[in-house]
Protein backbone atom coordinates (compact mmCIF):
# COMPACT_ATOMS: atom_id res chain seq x y z
CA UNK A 1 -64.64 23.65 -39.15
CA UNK A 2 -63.80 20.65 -37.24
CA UNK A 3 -63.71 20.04 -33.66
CA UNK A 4 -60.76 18.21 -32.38
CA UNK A 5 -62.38 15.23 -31.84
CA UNK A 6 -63.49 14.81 -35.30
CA UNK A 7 -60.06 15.28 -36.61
CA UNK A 8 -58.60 12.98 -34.25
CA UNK A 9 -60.77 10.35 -35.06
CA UNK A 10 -60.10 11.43 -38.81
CA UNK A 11 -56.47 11.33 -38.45
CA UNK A 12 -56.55 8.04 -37.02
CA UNK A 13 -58.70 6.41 -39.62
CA UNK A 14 -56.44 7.84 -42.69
CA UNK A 15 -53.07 7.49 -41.22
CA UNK A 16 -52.23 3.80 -42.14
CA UNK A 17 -53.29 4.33 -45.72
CA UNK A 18 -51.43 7.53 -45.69
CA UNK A 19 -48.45 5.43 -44.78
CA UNK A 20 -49.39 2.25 -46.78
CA UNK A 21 -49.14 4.66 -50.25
CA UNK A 22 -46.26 5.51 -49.27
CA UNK A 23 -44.40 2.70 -48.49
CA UNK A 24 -45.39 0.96 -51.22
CA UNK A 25 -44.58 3.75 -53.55
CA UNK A 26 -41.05 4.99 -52.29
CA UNK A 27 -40.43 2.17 -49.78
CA UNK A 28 -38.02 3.86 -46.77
CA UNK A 29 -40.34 2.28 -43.86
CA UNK A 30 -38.85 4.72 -41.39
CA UNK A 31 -38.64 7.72 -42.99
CA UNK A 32 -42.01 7.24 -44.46
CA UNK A 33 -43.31 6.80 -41.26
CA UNK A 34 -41.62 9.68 -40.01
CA UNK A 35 -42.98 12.05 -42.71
CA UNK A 36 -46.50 10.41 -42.20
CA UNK A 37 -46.37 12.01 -38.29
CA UNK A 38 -45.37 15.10 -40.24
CA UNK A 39 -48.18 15.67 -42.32
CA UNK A 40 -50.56 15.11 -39.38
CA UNK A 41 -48.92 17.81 -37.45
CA UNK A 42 -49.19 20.31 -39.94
CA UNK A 43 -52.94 18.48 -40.94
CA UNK A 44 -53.97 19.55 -37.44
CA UNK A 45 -52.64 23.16 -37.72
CA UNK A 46 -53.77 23.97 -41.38
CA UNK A 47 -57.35 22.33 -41.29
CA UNK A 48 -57.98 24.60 -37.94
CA UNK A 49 -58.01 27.58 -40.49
CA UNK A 50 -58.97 26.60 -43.48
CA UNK A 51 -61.45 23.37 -42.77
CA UNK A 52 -61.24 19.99 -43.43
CA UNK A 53 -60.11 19.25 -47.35
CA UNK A 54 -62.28 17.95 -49.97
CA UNK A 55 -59.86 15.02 -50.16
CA UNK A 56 -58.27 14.56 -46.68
CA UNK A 57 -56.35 11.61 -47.64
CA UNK A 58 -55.27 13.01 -50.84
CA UNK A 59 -54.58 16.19 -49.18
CA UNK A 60 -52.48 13.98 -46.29
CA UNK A 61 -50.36 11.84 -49.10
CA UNK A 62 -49.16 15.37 -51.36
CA UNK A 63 -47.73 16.53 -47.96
CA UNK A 64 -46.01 13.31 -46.50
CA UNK A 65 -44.82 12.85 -50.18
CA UNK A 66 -43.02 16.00 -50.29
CA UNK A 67 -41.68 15.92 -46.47
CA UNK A 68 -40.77 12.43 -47.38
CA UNK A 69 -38.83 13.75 -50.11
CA UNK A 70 -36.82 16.41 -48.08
CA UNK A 71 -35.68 13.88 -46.01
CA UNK A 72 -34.29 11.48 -48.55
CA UNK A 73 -32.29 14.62 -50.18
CA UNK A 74 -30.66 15.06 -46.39
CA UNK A 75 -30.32 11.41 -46.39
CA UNK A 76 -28.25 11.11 -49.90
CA UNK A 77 -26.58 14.84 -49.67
CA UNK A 78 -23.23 13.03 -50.43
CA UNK A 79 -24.75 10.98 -53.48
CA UNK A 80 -25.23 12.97 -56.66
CA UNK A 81 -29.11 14.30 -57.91
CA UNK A 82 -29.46 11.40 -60.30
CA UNK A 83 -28.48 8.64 -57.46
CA UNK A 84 -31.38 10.46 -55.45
CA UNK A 85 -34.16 10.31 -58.54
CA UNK A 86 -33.23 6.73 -59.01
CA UNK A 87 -33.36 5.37 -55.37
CA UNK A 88 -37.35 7.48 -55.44
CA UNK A 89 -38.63 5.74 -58.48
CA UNK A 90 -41.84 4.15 -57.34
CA UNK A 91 -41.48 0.33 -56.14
CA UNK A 92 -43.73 -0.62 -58.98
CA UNK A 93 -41.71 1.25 -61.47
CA UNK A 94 -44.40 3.90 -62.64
CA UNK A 95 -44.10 7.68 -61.84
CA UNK A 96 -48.41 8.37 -62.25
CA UNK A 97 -49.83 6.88 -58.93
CA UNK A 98 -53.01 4.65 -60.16
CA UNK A 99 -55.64 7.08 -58.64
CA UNK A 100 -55.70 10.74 -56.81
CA UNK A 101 -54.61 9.02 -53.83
CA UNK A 102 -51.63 7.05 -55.07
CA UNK A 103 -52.94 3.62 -54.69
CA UNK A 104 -54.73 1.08 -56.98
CA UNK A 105 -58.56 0.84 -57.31
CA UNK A 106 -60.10 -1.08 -54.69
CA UNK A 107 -56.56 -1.01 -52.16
CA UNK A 108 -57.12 -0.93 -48.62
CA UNK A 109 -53.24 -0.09 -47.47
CA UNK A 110 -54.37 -0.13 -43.90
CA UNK A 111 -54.43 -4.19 -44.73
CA UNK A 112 -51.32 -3.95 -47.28
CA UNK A 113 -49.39 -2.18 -44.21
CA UNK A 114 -50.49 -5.14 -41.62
CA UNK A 115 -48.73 -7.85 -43.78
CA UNK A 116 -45.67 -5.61 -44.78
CA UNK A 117 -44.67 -5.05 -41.48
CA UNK A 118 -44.37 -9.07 -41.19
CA UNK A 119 -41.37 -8.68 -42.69
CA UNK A 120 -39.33 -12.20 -42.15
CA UNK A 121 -36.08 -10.47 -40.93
CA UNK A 122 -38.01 -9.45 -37.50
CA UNK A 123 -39.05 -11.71 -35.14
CA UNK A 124 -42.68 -12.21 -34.14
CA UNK A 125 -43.15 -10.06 -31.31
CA UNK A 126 -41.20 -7.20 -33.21
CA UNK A 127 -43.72 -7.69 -35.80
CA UNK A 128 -46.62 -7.28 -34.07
CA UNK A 129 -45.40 -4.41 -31.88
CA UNK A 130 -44.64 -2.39 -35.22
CA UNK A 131 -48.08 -3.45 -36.54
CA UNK A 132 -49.49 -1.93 -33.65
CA UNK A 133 -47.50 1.38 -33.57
CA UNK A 134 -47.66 2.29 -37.61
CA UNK A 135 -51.23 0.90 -38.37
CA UNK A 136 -53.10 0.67 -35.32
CA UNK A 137 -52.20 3.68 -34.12
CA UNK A 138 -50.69 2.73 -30.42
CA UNK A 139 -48.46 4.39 -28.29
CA UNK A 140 -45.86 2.84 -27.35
CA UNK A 141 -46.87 2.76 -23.60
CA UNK A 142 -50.25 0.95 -24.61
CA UNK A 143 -48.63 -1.33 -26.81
CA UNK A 144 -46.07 -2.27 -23.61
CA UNK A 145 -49.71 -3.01 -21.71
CA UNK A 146 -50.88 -4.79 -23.92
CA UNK A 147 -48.00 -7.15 -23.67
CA UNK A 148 -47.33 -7.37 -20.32
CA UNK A 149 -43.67 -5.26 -20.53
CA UNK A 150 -42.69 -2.59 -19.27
CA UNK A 151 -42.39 0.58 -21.69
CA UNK A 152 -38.82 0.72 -22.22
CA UNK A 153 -38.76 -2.18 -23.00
CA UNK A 154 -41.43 -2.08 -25.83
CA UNK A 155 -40.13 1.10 -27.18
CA UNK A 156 -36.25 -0.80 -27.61
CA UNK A 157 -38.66 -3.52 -29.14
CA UNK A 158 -39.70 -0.86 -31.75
CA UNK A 159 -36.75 0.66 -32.11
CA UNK A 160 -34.74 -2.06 -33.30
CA UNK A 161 -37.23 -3.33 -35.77
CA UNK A 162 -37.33 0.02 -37.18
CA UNK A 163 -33.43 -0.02 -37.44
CA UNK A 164 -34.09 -4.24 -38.86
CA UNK A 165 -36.48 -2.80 -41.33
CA UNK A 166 -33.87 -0.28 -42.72
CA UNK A 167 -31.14 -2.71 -43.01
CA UNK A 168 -32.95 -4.60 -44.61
CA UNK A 169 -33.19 -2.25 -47.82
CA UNK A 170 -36.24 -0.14 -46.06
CA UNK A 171 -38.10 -1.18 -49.64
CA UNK A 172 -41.00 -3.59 -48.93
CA UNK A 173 -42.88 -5.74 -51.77
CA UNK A 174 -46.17 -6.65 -51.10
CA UNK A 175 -46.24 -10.50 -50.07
CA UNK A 176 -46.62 -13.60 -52.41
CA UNK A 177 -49.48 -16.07 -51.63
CA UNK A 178 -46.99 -18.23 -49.12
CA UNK A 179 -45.68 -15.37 -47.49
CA UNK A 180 -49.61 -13.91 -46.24
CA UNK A 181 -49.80 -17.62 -44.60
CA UNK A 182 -46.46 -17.26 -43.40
CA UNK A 183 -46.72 -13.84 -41.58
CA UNK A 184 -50.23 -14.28 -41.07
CA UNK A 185 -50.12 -14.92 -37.50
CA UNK A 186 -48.49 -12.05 -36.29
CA UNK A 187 -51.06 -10.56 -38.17
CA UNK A 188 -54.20 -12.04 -36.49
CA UNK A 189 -52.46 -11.32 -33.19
CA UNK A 190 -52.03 -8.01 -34.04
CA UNK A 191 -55.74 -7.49 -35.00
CA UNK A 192 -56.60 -9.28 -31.86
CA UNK A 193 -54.62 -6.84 -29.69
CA UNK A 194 -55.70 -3.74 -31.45
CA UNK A 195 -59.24 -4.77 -30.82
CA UNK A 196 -58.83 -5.85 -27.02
CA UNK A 197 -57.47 -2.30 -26.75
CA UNK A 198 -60.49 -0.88 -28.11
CA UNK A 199 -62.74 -2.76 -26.46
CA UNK A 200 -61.35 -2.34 -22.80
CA UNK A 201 -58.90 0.64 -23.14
CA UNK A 202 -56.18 0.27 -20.80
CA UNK A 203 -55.54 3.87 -19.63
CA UNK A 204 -56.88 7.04 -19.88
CA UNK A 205 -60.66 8.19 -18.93
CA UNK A 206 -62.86 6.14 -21.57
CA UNK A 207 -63.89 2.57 -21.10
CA UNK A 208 -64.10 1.69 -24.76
CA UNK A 209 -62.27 3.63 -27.79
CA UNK A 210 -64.79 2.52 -30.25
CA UNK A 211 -62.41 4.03 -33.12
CA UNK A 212 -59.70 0.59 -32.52
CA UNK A 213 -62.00 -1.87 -31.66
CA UNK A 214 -64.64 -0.59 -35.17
CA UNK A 215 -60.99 -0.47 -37.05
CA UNK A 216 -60.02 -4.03 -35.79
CA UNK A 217 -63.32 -5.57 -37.08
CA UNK A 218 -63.18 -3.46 -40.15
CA UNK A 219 -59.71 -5.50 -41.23
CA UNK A 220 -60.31 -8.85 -40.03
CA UNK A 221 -63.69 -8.70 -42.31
CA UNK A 222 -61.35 -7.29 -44.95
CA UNK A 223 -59.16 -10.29 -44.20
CA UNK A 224 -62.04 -12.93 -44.07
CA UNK A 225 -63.17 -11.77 -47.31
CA UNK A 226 -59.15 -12.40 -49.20
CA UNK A 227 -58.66 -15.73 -47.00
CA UNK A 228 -62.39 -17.78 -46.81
CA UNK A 229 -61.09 -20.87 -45.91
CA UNK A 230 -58.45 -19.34 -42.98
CA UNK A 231 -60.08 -21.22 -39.41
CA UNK A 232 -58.60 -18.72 -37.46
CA UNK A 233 -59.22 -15.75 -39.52
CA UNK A 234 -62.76 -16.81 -38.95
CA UNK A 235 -62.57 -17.43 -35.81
CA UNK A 236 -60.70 -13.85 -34.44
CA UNK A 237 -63.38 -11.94 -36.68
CA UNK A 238 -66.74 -14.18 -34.67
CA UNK A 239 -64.67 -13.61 -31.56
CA UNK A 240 -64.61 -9.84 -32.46
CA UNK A 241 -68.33 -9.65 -33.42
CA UNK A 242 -69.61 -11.93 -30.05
CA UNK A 243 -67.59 -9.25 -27.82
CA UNK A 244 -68.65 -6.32 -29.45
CA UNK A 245 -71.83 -7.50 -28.98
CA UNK A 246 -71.82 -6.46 -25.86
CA UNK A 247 -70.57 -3.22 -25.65
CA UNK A 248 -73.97 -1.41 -25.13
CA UNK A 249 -73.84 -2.71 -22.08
CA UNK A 250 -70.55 -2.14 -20.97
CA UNK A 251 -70.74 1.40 -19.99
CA UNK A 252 -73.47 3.11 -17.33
CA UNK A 253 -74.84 6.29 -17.02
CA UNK A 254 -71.83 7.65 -15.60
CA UNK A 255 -69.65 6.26 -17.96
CA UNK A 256 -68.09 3.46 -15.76
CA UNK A 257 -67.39 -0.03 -16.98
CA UNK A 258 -70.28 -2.70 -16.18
CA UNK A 259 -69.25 -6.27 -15.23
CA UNK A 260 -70.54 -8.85 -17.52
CA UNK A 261 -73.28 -10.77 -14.44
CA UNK A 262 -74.34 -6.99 -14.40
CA UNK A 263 -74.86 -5.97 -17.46
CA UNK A 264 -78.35 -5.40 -19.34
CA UNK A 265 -78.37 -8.44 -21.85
CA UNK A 266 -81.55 -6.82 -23.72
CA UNK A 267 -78.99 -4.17 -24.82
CA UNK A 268 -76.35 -6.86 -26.75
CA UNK A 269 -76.55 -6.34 -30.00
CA UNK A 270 -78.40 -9.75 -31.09
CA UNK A 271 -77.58 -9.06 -35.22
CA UNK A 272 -74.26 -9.37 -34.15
CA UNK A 273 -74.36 -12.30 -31.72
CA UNK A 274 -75.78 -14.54 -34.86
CA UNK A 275 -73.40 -13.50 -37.24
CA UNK A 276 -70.84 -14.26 -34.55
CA UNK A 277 -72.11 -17.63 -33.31
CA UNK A 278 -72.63 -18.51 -36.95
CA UNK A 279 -69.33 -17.70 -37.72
CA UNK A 280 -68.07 -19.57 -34.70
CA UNK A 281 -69.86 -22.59 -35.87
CA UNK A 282 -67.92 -22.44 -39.57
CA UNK A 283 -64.67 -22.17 -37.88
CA UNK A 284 -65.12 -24.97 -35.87
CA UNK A 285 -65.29 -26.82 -39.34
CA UNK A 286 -62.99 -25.24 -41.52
CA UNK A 287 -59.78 -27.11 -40.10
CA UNK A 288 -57.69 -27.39 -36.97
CA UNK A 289 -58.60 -25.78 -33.49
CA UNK A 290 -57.17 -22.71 -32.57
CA UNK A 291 -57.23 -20.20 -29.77
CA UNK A 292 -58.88 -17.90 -31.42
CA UNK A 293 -61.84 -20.80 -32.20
CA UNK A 294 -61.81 -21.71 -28.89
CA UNK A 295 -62.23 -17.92 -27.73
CA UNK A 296 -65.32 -17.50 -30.06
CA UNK A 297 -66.58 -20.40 -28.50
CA UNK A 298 -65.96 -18.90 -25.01
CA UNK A 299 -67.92 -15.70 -25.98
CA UNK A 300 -70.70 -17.43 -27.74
CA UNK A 301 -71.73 -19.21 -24.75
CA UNK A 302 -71.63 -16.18 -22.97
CA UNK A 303 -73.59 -14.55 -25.36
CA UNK A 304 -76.20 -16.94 -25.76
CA UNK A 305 -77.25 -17.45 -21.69
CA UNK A 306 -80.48 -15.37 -21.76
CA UNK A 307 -79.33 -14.81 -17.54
CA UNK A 308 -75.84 -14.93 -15.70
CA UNK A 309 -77.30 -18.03 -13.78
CA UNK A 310 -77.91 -19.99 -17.16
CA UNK A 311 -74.25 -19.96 -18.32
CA UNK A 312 -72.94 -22.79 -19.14
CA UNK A 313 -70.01 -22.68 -16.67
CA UNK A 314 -68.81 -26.49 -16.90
CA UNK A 315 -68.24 -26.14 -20.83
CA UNK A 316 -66.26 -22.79 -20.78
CA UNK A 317 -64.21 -23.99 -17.86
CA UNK A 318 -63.07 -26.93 -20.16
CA UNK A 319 -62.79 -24.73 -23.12
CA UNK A 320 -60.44 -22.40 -21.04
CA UNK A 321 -58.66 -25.59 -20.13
CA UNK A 322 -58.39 -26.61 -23.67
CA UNK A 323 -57.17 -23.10 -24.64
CA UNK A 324 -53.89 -22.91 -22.09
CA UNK A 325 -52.45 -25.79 -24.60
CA UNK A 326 -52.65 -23.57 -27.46
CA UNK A 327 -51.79 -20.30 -25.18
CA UNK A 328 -49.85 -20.46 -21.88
CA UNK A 329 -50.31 -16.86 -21.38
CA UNK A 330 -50.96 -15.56 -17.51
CA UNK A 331 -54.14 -13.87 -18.80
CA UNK A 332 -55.35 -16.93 -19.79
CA UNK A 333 -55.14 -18.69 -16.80
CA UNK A 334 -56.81 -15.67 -15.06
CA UNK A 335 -59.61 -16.27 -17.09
CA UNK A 336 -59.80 -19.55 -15.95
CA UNK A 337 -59.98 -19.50 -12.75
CA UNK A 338 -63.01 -17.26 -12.80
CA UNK A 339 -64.91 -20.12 -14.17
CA UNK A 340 -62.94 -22.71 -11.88
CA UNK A 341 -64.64 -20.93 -9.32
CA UNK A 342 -68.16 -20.83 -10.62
CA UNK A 343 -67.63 -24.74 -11.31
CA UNK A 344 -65.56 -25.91 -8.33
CA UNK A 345 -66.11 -22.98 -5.76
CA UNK A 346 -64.15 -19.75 -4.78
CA UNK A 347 -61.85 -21.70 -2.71
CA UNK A 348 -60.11 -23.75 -5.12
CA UNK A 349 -59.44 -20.90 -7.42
CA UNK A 350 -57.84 -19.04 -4.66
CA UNK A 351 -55.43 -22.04 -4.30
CA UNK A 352 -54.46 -21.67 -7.57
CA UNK A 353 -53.94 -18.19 -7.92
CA UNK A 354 -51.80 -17.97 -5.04
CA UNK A 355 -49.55 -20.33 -7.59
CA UNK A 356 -50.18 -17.96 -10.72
CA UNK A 357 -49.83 -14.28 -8.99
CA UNK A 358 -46.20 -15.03 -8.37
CA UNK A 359 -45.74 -14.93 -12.51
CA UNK A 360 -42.98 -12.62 -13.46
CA UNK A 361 -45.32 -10.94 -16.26
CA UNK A 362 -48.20 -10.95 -13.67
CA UNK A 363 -46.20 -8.27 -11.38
CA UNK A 364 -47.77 -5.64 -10.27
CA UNK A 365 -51.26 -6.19 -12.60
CA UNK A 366 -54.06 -5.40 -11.47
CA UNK A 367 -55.93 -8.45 -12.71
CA UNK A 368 -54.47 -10.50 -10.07
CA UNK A 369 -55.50 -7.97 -7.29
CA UNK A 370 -58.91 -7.82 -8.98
CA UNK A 371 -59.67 -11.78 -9.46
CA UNK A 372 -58.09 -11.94 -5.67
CA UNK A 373 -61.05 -9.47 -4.49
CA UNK A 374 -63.70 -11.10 -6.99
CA UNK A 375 -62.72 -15.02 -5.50
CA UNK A 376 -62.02 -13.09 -1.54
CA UNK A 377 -65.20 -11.74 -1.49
CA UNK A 378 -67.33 -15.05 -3.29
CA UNK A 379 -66.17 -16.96 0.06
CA UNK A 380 -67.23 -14.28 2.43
CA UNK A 381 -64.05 -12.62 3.31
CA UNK A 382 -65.31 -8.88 3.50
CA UNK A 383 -62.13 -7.22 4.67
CA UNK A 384 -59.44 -9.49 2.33
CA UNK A 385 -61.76 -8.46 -0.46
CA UNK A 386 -61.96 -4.69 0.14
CA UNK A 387 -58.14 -4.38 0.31
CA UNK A 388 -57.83 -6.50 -2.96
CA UNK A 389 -59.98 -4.16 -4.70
CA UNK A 390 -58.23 -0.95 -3.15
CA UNK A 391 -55.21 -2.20 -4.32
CA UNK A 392 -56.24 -3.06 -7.86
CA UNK A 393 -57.84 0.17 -8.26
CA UNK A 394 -54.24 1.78 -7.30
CA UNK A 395 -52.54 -0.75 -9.92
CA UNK A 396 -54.83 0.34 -12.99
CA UNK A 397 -54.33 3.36 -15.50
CA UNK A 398 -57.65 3.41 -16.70
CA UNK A 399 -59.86 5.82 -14.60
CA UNK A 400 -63.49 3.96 -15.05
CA UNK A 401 -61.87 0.71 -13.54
CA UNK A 402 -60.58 2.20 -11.02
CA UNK A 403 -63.50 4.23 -9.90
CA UNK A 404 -65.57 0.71 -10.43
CA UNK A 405 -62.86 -1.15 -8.62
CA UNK A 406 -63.38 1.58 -5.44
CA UNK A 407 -67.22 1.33 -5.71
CA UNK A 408 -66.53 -2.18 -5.28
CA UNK A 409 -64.07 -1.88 -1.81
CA UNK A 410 -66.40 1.07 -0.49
CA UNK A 411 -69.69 -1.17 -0.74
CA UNK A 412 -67.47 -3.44 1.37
C-alpha cells in the first residue's frame, strides 16, 4: 500500500500527462482540467484500499475520461446526443488512442501541455501563470509569490485565462514550428519559476521540494533535446544544473536552509557543475545574450570558487549589471547589491537599497528586510541588523527561513 507521501509525489508526477491526453484528445481545457482534479480525488481514496494500479497513469486517464465525459453531457443537455458524440471526437480524428495511455509513442504531454497553454489569445503573464497551475502543479498562492502579487490577484489572473481559453473554442492543436519560437518564452519562464520554487520553496516547512525543481530540469532537458540550437534554452537548463548543484548543501542537520559563504562546497555535486559550466560555455556561443545566459554565468562562477573568499566578486557584479538591461525586475537588483557590497563595501549598497525597498512589488518582502540585516550587520551595526532580521523572519512563509533568519537576530 502506499504511504501518502508516495502518492503525492505520484500524483504530482502523472497529473500533467493525465491532463496533456486529454486535452489533446477531447480538447475542453477547463473541463479537462477540472475532471483531471477529479480523478486524483477519487485516485487518493481508491488506491488507499486497493494499492497502487499496475498502470497508474492509465488507470488516472479511464477515470478523468469518463468524468470528463459527464460533464460535457451537462454541458450540451440542450443539444441533441449526436451534437454531443460529434463535439467528443478526438482532436486528431481517431476514436483508438495510439497506446494504453492515449498518447503517441515516445509523447511527453507534460511538455505538449507547457506549449499549449501559450495559447496566443492570452497574454504573457496569463500564460505562464496557467503553465504553472495545470502542469507544474502550483497553487495559486505560490504562483502569486512567485510573482510578486498578491493572491487575489493571481487567482483573477487564472481565472480569466481559463474563461480566454474557453472562448477561444477550449480545443487546442499542438503548435507549428513558428508558434514553439513564438510562445517559447513564456515557456522558459515558466520552467524557470517552477524550478526556483523547487529549489527554495516559498512557504510551508521544507527548504527544497525536490519533486518541482527534479520536474523543472526533467523538461528543459526534454526541451534542449527538440530545440539544440535555442541560446536560452541552453542557458535556463546550465542555470538549472549549476544551482542544483548545490543543493546538498543547502539543508543542515536540522533541516534549515544554509547560506551559500556557509555551505560545505565538498558536498556540490561536481558531475553536475561540469555539465552546467559546459553548457554555460555553448550558450554563450550559440547566439544573442540572454538573462538566462547571463544567470548561468552568475552561478558558474559561484560554483567554480573552491572558497567564498575566491569568488570572483568584480565579474558577477558586472554580470548582474549587465542582466538589469535584459530584466528590470526588483529581485534582480537585490541580487545586485549583494555583490555591490562585496565589491564596493556594505555602505554603498545600503544607499541604494534605501532607493529600491520603496518598490511597489518589493512591499512587504522579506528580501528587502533580509539584504537590509545582511548589508546592517557587514558595517557593524549590531542592533539595526537584529531588528532587520526579526522582521524578515516575521515577513516569510517558509518556516526554515524564518527559524534561520531568528538564529541570525538571536546571535546578535
Amino acid at each position: 500500500m502506499l504511504t501518502d507521501a508516495r502518492t503525492e509525489d505520484l500524483l504530482r508526477r502523472e497529473a500533467p500527462q493525465v491532463l496533456g491526453a486529454l486535452v489533446r484528445r477531447y480538447g475542453h481545457f477547463d473541463l479537462a482540467e477540472d475532471a483531471v482534479q477529479e480523478s486524483l480525488v477519487r485516485a487518493v481514496s481508491e488506491w488507499e484500499r486497493t494499492g497502487l494500479p499496475d498502470r497508474p497513469r492509465a488507470w488516472l486517464i479511464r477515470v478523468a475520461s469518463r468524468v470528463l465525459t459527464d460533464l460535457l453531457r451537462r454541458e450540451v443537455a440542450r443539444q441533441t446526443r449526436e451534437e454531443r458524440l460529434a463535439r467528443a471526437v478526438p482532436l486528431r480524428g481517431h476514436t483508438a488512442p495510439d497506446d494504453e495511455e492515449g498518447r503517441p509513442r515516445d509523447a511527453d504531454d507534460s511538455l505538449m501541455l507547457f506549449f499549449l497553454c501559450c495559447h496566443p489569445s492570452l497574454s504573457p503573464p496569463s500564460q505562464v501563470a496557467l503553465l504553472l497551475r495545470a502542469v507544474g502543479g502550483l497553487t495559486t498562492e505560490e504562483i502569486a509569490r512567485a510573482h510578486l502579487v498578491p493572491s487575489a490577484t493571481m487567482g483573477q489572473r487564472i481565472s480569466r485565462a481559463k474563461a480566454t481559453v474557453a472562448a477561444a473554442g477550449a480545443r487546442f492543436l499542438p503548435p507549428t514550428p513558428s508558434e514553439v519560437r513564438l510562445r517559447l518564452p513564456a515557456v522558459l519562464h515558466a520552467l524557470y519559476l517552477v524550478f526556483n520554487e523547487g529549489y527554495a520553496a516559498s512557504s510551508g516547512d521544507r527548504v527544497v521540494r525536490v519533486d518541482l525543481s527534479s520536474e523543472a530540469i526533467r523538461l528543459t532537458r526534454m526541451l534542449r533535446a527538440a530545440l539544440p540550437h535555442e541560446p536560452a534554452v541552453a542557458g535556463l537548463l546550465a542555470l538549472m544544473l549549476l544551482t542544483e548543484a548545490r543543493r546538498p548543501a543547502r539543508i543542515d542537520e536540522h533541516g534549515d536552509a544554509v547560506p551559500l559563504e556557509a555551505q560545505a562546497r565538498s558536498l556540490w555535486d561536481q558531475d553536475l557543475i561540469a555539465e552546467g559550466t559546459a553548457l554555460a560555455t555553448e550558450a554563450m556561443s550559440l547566439g544573442p545574450m540572454g538573462p538566462y545566459q547571463l544567470q548561468a554565468a552568475i552561478a558558474a562562477l559561484h560554483d567554480e570558487a573552491p572558497t567564498p573568499e575566491a569568488t570572483d566578486w568584480p565579474q558577477i557584479l558586472a554580470l548582474y549589471t549587465l542582466l538589469q538591461r535584459f530584466d528590470d525586475s526588483p529581485v534582480v537588483a537585490l541580487s545586485r547589491l549583494v555583490a555591490l557590497a562585496e565589491v564596493q563595501g556594505a555602505t554603498t549598497a545600503l544607499e541604494e537599497l534605501s532607493e529600491l525597498a520603496v518598490h511597489p512589488r518589493l512591499r512587504g518582502n522579506h528580501r528587502v528586510a533580509a539584504v537590509r540585516a545582511h548589508l546592517l550587520e557587514r558595517v557593524g551595526d549590531a542592533a539595526g541588523a537584529r531588528d532587520a532580521y526579526a522582521q524578515a523572519a516575521s515577513q516569510t512563509r517558509s518556516e526554515p527561513e524564518r527559524r534561520y533568519l531568528r538564529r541570525r537576530a538571536a546571535r546578535l
